[in-house]
C-alpha atoms as a PDB file:
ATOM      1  CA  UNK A   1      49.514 131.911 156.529  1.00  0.00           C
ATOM      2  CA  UNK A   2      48.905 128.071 156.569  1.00  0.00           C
ATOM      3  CA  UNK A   3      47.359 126.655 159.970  1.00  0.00           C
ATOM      4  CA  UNK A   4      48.898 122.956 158.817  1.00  0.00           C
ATOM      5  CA  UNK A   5      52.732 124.306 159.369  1.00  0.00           C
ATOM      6  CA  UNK A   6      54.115 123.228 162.652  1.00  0.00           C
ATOM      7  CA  UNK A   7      55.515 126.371 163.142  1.00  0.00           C
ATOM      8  CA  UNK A   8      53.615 129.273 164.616  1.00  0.00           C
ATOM      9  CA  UNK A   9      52.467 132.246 162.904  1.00  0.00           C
ATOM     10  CA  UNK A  10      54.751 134.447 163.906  1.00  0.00           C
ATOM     11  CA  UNK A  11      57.695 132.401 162.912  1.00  0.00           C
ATOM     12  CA  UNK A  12      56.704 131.683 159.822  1.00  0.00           C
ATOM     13  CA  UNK A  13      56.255 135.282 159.063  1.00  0.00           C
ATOM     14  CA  UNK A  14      59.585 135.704 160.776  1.00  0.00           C
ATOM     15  CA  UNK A  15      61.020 133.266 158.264  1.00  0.00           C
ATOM     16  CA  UNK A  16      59.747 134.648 155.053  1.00  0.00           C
ATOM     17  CA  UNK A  17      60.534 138.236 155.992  1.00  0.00           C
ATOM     18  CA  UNK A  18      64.649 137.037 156.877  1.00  0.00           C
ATOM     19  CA  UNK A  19      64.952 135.439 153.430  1.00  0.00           C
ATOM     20  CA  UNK A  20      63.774 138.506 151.953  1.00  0.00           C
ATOM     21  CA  UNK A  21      65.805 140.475 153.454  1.00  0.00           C
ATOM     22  CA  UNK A  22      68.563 138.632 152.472  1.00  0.00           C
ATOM     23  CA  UNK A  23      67.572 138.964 148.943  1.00  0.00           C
ATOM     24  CA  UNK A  24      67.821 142.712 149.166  1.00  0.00           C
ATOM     25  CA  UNK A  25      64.130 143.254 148.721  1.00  0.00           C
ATOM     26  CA  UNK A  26      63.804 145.823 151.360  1.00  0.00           C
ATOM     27  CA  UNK A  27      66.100 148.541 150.370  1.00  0.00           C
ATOM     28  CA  UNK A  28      63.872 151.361 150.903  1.00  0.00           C
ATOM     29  CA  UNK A  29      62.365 150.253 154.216  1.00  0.00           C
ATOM     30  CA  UNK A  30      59.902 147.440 155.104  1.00  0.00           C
ATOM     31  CA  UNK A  31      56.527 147.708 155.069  1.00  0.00           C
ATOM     32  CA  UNK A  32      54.610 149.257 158.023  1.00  0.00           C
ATOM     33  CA  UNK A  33      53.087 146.554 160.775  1.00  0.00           C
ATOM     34  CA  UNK A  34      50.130 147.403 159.961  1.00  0.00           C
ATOM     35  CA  UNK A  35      50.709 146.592 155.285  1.00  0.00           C
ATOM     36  CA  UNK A  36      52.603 143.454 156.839  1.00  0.00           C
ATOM     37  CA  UNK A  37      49.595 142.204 159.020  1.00  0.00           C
ATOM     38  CA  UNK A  38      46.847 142.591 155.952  1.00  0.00           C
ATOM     39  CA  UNK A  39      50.074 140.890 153.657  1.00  0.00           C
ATOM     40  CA  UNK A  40      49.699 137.663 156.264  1.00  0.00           C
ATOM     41  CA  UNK A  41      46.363 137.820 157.213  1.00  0.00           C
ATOM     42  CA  UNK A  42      47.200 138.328 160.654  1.00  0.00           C
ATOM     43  CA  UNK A  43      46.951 140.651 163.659  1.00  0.00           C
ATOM     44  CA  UNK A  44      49.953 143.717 164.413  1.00  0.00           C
ATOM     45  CA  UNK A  45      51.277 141.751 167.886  1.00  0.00           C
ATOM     46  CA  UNK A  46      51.972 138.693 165.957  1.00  0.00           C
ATOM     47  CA  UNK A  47      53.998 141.230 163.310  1.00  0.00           C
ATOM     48  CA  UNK A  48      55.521 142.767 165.378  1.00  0.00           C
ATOM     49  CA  UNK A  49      56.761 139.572 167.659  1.00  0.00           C
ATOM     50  CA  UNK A  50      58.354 138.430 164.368  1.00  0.00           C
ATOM     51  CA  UNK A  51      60.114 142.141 163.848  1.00  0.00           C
ATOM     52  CA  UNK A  52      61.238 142.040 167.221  1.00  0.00           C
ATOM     53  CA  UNK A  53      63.295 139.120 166.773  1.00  0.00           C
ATOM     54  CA  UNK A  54      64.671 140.078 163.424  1.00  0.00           C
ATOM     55  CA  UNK A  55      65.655 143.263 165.378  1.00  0.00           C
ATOM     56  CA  UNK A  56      67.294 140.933 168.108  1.00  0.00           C
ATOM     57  CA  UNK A  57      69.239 139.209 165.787  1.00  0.00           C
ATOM     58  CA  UNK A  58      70.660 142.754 164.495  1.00  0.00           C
ATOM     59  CA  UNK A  59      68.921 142.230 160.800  1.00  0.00           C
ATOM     60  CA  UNK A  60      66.423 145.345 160.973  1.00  0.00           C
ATOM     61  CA  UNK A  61      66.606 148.757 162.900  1.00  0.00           C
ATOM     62  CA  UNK A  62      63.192 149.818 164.173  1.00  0.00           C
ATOM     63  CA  UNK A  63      62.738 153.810 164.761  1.00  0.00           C
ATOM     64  CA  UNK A  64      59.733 155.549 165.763  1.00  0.00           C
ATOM     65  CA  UNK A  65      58.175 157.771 163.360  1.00  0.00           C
ATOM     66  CA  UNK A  66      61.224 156.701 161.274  1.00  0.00           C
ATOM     67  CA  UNK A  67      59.945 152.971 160.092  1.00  0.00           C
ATOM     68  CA  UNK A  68      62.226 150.211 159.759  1.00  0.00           C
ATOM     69  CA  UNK A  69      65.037 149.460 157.970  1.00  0.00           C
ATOM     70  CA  UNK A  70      67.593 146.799 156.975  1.00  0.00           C
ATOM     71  CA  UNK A  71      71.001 146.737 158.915  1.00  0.00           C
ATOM     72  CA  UNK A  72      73.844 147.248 156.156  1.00  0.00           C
ATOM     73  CA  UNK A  73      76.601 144.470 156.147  1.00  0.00           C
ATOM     74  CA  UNK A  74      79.135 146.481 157.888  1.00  0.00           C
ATOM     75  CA  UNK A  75      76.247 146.659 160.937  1.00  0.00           C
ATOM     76  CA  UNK A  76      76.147 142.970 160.932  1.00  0.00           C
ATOM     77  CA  UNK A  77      79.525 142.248 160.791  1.00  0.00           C
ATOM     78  CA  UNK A  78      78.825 139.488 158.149  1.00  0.00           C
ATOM     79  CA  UNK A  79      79.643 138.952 154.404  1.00  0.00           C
ATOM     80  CA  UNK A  80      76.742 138.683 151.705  1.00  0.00           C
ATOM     81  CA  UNK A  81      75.217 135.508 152.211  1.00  0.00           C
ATOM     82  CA  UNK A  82      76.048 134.222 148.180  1.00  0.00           C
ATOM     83  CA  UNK A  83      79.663 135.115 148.893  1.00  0.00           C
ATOM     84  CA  UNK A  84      80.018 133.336 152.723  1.00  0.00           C
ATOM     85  CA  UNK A  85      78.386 130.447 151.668  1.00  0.00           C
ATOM     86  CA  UNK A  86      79.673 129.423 148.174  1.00  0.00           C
ATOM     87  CA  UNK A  87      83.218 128.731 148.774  1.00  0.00           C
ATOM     88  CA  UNK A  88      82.306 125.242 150.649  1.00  0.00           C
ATOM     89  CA  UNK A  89      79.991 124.012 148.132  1.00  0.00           C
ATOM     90  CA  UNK A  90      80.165 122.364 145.478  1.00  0.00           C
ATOM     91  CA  UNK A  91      82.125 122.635 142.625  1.00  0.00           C
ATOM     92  CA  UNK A  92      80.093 121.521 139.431  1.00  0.00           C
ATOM     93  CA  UNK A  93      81.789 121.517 136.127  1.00  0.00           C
ATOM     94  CA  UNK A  94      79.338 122.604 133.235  1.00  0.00           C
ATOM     95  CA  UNK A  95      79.094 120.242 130.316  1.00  0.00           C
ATOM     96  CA  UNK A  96      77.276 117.458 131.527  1.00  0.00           C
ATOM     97  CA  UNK A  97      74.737 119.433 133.510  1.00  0.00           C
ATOM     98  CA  UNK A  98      73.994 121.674 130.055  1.00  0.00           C
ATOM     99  CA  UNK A  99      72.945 118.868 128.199  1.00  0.00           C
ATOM    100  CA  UNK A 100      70.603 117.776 131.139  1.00  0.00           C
ATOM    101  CA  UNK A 101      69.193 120.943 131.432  1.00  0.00           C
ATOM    102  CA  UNK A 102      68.316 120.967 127.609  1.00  0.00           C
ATOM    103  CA  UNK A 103      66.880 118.066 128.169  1.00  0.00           C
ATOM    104  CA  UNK A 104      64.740 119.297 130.780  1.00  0.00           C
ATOM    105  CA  UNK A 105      63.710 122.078 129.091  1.00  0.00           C
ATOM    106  CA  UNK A 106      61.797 120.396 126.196  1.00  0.00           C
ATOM    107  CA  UNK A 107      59.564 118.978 128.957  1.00  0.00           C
ATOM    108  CA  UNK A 108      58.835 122.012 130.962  1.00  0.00           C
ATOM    109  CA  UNK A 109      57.555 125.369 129.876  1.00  0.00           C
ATOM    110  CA  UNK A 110      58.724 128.633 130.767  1.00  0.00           C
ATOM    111  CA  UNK A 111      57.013 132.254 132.032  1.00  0.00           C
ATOM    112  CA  UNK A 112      59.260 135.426 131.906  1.00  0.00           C
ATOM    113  CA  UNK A 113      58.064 136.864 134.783  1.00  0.00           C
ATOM    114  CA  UNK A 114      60.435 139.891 134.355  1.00  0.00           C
ATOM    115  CA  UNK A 115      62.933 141.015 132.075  1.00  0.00           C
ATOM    116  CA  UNK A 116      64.442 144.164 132.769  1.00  0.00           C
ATOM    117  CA  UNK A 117      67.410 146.200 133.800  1.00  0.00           C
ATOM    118  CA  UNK A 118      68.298 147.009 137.363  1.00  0.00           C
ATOM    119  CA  UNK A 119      71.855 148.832 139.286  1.00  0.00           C
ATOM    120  CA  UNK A 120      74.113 146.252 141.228  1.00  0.00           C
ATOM    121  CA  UNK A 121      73.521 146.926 144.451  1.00  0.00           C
ATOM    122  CA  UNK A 122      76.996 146.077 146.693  1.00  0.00           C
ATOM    123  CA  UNK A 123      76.438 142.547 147.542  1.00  0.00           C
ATOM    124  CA  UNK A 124      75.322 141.742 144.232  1.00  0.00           C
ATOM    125  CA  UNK A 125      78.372 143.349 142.126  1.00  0.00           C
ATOM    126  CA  UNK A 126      81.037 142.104 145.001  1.00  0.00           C
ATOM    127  CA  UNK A 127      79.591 138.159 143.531  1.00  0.00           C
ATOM    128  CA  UNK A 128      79.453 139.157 139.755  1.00  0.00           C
ATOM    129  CA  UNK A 129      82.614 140.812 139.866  1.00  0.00           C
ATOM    130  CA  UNK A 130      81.191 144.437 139.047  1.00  0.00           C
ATOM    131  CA  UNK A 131      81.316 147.792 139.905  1.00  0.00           C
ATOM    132  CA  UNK A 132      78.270 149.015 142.485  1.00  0.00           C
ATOM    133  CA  UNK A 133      75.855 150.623 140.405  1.00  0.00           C
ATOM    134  CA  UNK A 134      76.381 148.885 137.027  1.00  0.00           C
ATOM    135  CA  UNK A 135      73.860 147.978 135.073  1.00  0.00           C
ATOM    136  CA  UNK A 136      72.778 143.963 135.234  1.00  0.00           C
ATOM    137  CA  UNK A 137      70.272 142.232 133.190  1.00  0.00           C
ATOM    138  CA  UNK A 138      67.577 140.930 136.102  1.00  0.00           C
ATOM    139  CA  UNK A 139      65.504 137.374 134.614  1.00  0.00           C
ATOM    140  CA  UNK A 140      62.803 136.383 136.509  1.00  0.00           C
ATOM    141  CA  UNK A 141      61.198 133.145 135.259  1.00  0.00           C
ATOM    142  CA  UNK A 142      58.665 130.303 136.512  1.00  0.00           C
ATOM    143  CA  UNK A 143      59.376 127.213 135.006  1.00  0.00           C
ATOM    144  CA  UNK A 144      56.054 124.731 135.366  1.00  0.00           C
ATOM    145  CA  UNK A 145      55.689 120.778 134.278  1.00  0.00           C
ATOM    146  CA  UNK A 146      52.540 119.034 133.249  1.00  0.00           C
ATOM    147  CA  UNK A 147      51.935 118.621 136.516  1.00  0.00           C
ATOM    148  CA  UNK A 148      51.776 122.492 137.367  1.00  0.00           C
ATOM    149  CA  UNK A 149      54.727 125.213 138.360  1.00  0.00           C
ATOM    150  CA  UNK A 150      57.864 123.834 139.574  1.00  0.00           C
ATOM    151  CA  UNK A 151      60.303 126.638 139.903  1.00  0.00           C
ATOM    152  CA  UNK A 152      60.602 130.358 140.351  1.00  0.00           C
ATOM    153  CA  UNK A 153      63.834 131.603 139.376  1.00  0.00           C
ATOM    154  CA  UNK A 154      66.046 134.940 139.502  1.00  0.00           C
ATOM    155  CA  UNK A 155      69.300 135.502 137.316  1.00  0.00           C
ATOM    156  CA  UNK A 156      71.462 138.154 137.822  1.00  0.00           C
ATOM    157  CA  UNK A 157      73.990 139.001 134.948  1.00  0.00           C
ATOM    158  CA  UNK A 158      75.952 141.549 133.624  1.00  0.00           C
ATOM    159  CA  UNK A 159      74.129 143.669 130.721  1.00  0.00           C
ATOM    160  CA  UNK A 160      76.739 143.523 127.935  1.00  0.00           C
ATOM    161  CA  UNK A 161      76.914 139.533 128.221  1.00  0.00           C
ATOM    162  CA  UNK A 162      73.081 139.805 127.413  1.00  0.00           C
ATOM    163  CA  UNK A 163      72.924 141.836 124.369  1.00  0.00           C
ATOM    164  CA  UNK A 164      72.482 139.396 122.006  1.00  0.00           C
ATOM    165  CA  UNK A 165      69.930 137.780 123.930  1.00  0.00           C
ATOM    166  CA  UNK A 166      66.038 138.822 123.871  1.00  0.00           C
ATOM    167  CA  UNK A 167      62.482 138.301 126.013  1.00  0.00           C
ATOM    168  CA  UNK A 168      61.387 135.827 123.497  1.00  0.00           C
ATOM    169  CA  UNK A 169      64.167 133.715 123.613  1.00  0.00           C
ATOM    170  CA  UNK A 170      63.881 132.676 127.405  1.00  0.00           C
ATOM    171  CA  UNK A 171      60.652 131.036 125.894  1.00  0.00           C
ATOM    172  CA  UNK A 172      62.384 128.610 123.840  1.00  0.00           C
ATOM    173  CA  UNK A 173      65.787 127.961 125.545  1.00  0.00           C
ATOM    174  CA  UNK A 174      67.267 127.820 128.773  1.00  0.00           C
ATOM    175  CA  UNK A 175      69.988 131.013 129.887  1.00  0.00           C
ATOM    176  CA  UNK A 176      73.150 129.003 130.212  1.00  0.00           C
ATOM    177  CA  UNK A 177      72.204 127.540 126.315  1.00  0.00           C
ATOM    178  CA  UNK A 178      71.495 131.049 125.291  1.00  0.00           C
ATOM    179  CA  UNK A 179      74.766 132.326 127.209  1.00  0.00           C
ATOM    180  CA  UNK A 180      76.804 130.028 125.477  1.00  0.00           C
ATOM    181  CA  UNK A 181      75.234 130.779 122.074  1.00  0.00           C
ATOM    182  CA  UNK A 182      76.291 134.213 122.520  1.00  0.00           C
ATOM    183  CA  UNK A 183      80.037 133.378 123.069  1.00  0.00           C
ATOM    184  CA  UNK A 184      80.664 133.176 126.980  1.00  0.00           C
ATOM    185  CA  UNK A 185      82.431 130.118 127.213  1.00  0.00           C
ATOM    186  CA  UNK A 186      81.328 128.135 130.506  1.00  0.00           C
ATOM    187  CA  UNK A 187      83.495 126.848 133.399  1.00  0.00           C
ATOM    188  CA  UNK A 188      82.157 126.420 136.250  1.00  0.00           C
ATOM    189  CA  UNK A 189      79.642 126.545 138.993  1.00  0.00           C
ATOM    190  CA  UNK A 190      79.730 126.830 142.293  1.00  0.00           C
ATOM    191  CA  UNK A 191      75.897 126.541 144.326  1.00  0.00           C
ATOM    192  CA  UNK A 192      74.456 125.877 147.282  1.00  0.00           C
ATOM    193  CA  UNK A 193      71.147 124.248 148.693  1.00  0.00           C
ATOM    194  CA  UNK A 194      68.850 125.101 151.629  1.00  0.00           C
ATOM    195  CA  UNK A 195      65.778 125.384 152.613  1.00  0.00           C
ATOM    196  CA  UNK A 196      63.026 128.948 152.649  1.00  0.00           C
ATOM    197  CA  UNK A 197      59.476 129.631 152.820  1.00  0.00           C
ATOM    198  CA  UNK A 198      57.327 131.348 150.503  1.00  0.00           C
ATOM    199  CA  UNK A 199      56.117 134.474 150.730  1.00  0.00           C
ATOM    200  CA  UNK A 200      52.648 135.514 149.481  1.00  0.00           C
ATOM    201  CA  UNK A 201      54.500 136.428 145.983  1.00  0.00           C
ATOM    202  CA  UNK A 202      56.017 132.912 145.650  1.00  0.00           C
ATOM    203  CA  UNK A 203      53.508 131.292 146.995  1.00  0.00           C
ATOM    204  CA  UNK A 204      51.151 132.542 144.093  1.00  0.00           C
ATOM    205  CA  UNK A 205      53.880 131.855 141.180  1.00  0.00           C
ATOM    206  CA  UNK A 206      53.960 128.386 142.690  1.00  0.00           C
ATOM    207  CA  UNK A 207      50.757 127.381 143.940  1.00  0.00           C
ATOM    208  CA  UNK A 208      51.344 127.250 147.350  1.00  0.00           C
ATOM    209  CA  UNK A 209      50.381 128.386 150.793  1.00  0.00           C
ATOM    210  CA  UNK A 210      52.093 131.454 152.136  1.00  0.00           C
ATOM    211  CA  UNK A 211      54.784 129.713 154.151  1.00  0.00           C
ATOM    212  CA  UNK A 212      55.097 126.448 152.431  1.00  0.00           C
ATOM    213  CA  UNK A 213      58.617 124.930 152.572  1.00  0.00           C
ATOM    214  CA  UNK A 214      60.362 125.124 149.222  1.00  0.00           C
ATOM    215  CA  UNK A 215      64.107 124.232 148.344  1.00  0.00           C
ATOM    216  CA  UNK A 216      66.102 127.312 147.728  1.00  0.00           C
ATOM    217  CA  UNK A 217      69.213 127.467 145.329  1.00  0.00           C
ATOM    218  CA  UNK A 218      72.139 129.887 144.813  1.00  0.00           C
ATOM    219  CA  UNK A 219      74.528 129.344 142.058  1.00  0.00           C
ATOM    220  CA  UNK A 220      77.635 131.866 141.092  1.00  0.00           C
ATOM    221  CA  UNK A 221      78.228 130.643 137.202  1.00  0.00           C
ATOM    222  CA  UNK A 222      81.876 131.206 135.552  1.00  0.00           C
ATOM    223  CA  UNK A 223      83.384 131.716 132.535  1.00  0.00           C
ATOM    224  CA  UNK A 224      86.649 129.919 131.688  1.00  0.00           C
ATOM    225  CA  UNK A 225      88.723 132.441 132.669  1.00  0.00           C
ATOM    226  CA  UNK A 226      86.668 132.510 136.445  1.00  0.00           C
ATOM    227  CA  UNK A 227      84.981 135.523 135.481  1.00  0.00           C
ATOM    228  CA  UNK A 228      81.073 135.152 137.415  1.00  0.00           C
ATOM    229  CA  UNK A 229      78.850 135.735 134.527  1.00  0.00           C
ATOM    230  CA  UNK A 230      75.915 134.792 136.512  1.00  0.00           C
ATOM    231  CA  UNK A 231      74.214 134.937 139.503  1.00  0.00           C
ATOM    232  CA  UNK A 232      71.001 132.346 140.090  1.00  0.00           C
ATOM    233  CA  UNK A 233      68.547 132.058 142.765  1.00  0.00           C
ATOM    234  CA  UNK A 234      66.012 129.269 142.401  1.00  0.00           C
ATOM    235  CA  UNK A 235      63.333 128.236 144.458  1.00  0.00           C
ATOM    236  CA  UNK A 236      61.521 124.980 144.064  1.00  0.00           C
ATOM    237  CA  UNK A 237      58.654 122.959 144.835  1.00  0.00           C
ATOM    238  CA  UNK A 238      59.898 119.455 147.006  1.00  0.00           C
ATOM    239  CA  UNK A 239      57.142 117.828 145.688  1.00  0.00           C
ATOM    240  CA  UNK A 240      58.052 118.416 141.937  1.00  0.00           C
ATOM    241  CA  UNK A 241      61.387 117.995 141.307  1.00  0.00           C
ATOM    242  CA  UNK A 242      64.477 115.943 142.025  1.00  0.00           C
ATOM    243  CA  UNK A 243      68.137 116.430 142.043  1.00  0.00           C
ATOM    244  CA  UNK A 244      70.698 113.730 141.864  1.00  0.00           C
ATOM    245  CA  UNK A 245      74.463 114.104 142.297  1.00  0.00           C
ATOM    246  CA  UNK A 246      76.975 111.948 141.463  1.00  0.00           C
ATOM    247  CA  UNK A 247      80.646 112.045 142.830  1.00  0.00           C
ATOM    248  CA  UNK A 248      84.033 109.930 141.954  1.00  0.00           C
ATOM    249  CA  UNK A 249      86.915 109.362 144.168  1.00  0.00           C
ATOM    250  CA  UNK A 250      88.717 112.192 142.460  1.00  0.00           C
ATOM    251  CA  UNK A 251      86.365 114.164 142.935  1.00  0.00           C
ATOM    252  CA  UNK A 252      84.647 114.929 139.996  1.00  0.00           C
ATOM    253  CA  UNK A 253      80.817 115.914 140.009  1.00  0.00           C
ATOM    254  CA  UNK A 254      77.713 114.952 137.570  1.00  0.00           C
ATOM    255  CA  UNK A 255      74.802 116.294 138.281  1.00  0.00           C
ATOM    256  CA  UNK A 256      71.359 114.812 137.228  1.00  0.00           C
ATOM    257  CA  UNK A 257      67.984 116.708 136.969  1.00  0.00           C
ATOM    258  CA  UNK A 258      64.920 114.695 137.018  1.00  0.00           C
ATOM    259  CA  UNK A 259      61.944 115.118 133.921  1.00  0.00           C
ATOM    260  CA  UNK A 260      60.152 117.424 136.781  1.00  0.00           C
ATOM    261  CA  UNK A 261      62.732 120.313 136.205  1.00  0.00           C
ATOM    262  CA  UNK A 262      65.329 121.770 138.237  1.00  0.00           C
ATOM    263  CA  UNK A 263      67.979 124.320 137.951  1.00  0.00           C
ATOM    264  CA  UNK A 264      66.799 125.996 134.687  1.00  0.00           C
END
């Protein structure tokens, strides 16, 4: 964990461990306080101060000789966090932020991290539109400028709009590009913008302290017939990137993505 954060320990491990499990990553149980202490570098009570107020906020049930799990949605009483947030935000129609992005992409390089097939859990087929259980095509990518990594980013999308699509071609050209190419006609997108921490897995894609503040973006893509056709989550590095956007009085959007890279 990074002594320069002004936020203690415990938060910050608090912090990293509620955006995970709002990605889902904990499925099978978390980690024991004791694999969660040596992950952070730091002693059981300061664990288990931060699982004690994830428990408090009704995110995790804790069970003696049992472990601890994630509460489902119907415990929490809450929709998936894509699907609550998404219908404020902005609305971004898809043509001028393509050619932007292929713009981008000739000055940024790209790592396929992983490339493989995974089951829709719930949340994620309620926001693509899919049964639980089929099969989506999982992306994982870093995307890094001359100046070093910039982004770490996970696509969710239905298998069959992938087939014509392969490993090697993530190298040379960005998803929506290679979506399009394959006959999925773009519409729209709908994202949001926030903030999260990373975790010791981020933090080593990016180049960053466990914990370090990084901008964190969700955007639902759609077809022109408002089928999803993907689901994005992005996180970025503040200090590499910038993202403009530009709205009229009838409220059109444009968005603009600096040479750094953003939303690839």
């Amino acid at each position: 964990m990074s002594d320069s954060l002004p936020l203690s320990k415990y938060h910050q491990i608090y912090l990293v461990l509620h955006e995970q499990l709002h990605e889902g990553r904990f499925a099978h149980g978390l980690p024991a306080e004791l694999e969660l202490a040596r992950q952070f570098a730091v002693g059981r009570v300061t664990v288990r101060r931060a699982l004690e107020q994830l428990a408090g906020e009704g995110l995790i049930v804790r069970k003696a000789g049992r472990g601890t799990r994630p509460t489902t949605r119907a415990e929490q009483g809450v929709r998936p966090r894509h699907e609550a947030a998404l219908p404020g935000s902005p609305v971004t129609r898809l043509n001028g932020l393509m050619e932007n992005i292929v713009r981008v992409s000739r000055s940024t390089t790209v790592k396929v991290l992983a490339w493989e097939l995974v089951q829709a859990s719930h949340d994620l087929a309620e926001a693509l539109g899919v049964l639980d259980g089929q099969m989506l095509r999982k992306v994982v990518r870093r995307r890094s400028a001359n100046v070093g990594p910039v982004s770490h980013i996970t696509t969710h999308m239905p298998e069959a709009l992938t087939a014509r699509i392969s490993r090697a071609d993530l190298t040379r050209k960005p998803m929506l590009q290679l979506l399009e190419e394959s006959g999925v006609q773009l519409g729209r997108a709908v994202q949001t913008v926030s903030a999260a921490q990373a975790d010791d897995r981020i933090a080593k894609e990016l180049k960053v302290a466990v914990g370090t503040a990084l901008l964190s973006v969700r955007r639902l893509v759609h077809d022109t017939n408002d089928q999803p056709v993907q689901l994005l989550h992005g996180l970025y590095r503040p200090d590499r990137y910038e993202y403009q956007m530009e709205m009229s009085q009838v409220g059109s959007l444009e968005a603009r993505i600096a040479p750094s890279g953003l939303l690839l």
